[in-house]
Protein backbone atom coordinates (compact mmCIF):
# COMPACT_ATOMS: atom_id res chain seq x y z
CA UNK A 1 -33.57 13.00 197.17
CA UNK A 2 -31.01 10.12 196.85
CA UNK A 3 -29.42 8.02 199.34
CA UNK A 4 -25.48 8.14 199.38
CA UNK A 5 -23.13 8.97 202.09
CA UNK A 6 -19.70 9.72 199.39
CA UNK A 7 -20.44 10.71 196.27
CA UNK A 8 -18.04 10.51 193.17
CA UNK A 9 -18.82 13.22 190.42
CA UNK A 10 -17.53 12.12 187.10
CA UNK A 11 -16.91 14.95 184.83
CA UNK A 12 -20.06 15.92 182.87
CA UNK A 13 -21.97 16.82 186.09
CA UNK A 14 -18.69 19.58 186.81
CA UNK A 15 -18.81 20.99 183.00
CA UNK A 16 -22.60 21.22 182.76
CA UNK A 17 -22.68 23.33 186.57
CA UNK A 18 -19.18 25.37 185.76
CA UNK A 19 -20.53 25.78 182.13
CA UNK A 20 -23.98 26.72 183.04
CA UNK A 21 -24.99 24.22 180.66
CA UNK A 22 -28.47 24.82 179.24
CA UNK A 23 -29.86 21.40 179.58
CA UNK A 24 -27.76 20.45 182.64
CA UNK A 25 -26.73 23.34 184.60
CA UNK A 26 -29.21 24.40 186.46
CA UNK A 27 -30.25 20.56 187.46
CA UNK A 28 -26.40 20.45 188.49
CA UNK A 29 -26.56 23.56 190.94
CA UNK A 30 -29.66 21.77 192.61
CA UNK A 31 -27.79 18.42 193.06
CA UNK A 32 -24.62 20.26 194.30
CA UNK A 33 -26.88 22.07 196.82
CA UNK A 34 -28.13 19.14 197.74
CA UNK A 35 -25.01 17.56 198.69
CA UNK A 36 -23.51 20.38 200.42
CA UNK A 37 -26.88 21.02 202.31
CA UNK A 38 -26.18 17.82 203.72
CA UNK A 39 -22.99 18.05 203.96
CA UNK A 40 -22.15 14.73 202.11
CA UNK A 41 -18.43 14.17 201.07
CA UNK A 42 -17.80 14.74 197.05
CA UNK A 43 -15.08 12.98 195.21
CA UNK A 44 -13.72 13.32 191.83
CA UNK A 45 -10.47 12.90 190.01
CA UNK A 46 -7.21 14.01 188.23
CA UNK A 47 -9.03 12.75 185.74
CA UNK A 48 -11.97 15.20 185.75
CA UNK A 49 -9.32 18.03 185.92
CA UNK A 50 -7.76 16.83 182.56
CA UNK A 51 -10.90 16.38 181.39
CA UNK A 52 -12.34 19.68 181.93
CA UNK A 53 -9.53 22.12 181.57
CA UNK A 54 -8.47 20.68 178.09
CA UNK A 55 -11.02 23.44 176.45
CA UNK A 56 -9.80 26.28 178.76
CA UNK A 57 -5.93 25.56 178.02
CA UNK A 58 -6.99 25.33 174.53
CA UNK A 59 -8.44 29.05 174.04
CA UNK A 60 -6.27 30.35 176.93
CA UNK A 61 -9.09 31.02 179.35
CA UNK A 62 -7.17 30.91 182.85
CA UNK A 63 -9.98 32.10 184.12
CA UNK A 64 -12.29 29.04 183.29
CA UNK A 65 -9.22 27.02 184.46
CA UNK A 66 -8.90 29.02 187.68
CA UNK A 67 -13.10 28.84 187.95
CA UNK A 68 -12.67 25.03 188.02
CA UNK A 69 -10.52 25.03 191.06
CA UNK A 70 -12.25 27.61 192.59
CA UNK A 71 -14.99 25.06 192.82
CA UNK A 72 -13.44 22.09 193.89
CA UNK A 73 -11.48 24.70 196.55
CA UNK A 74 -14.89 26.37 197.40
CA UNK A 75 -17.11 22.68 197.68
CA UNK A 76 -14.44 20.54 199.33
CA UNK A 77 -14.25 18.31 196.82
CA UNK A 78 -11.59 16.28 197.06
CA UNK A 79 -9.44 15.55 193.71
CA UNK A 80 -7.83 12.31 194.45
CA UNK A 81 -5.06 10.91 191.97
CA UNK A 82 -4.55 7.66 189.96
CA UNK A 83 -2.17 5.23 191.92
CA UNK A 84 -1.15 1.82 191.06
CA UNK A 85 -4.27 0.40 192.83
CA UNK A 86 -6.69 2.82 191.01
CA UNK A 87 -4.88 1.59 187.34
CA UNK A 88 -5.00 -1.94 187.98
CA UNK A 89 -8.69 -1.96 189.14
CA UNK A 90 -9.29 0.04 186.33
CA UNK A 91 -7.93 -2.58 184.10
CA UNK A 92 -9.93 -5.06 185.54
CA UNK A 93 -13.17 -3.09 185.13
CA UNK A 94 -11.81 -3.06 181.45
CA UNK A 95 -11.88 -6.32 181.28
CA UNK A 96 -15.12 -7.10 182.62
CA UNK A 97 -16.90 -4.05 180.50
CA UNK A 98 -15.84 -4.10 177.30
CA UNK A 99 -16.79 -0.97 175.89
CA UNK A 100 -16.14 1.32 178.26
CA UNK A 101 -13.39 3.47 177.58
CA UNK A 102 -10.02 3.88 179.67
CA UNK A 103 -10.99 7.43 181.44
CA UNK A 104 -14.36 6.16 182.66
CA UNK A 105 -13.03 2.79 183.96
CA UNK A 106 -10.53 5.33 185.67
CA UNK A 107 -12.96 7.29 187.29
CA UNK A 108 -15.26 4.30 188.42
CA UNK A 109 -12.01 2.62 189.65
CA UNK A 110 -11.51 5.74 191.38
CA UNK A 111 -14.45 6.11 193.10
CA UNK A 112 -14.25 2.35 194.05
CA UNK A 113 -10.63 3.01 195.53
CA UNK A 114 -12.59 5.84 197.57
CA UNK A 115 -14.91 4.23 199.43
CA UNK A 116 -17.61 6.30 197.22
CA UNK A 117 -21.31 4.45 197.27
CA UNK A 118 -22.26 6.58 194.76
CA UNK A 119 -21.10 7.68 190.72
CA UNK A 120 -22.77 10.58 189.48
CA UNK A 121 -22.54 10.91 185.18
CA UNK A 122 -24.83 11.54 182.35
CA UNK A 123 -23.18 8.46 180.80
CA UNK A 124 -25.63 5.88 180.78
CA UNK A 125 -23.28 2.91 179.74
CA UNK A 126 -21.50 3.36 183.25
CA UNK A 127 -25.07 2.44 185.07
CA UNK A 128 -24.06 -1.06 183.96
CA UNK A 129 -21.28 -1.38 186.68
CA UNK A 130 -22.28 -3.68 188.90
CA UNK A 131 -20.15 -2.37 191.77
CA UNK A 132 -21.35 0.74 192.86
CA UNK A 133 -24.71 2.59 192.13
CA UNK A 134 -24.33 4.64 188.76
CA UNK A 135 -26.81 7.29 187.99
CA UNK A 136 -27.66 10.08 185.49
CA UNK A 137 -28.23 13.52 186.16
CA UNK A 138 -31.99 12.16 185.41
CA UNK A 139 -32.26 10.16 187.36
CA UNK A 140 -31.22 12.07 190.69
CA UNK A 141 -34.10 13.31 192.56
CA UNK A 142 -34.24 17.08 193.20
């Protein structure tokens, strides 16, 4: 088990659980029972909703699209949005990490503007953020 009180879930862990992903999913329904079990506070942003539904949109699958917020609906997870404060620590995270790209310094900025003590990905660059603790799916403790 892992120690966290808020919990930001970047995008991956959403597509591998919504997806049933083969290598993922089923290590994505444990963590997300996890956190509801005890009854932890999940984050994520309008960020992770462009992310994801680009693919549904894209072969006109409302229902995947609908499935998504379903979820977030269904887990009260709360879908927070990119303000001036979340873009201008995201430029500074930029500035600081070099090669991470725009959407994840959005999404760590987010989760920083949360409160979150906790980043959930299966992108191992973003473990380098010296801010918050960033962890793989791996690396989570079931």
């Amino acid at each position: 088990m892992t120690d966290y009180s808020k919990v930001f879930l970047d995008t991956a862990p959403i597509i591998y659980f919504l997806d049933n992903d083969i290598h993922y999913g089923n290590r994505a329904k444990l963590i997300f029972e996890e956190i509801l079990g005890r009854e932890k506070e999940m984050i994520t942003s309008t960020v992770t909703c462009e992310e994801y539904l680009v693919y549904p949109y894209k072969t006109h699958n409302e229902e995947k699209a609908d499935a998504f917020f379903d979820f977030v609906t269904d887990c009260n997870i709360s879908l927070c949005v990119i303000d001036v404060e979340t873009a201008r620590k995201a430029a500074r995270i930029r500035a600081e990490y070099k090669d991470f790209k725009s959407m994840d310094a959005l999404q760590l900025a987010s989760a920083y503007v949360q409160g979150c003590d906790l980043f959930l990905t299966n992108d191992k660059q973003l473990r380098q953020f010296k801010e918050m603790r960033c962890i793989t799916m791996d690396q989570w403790k079931v």
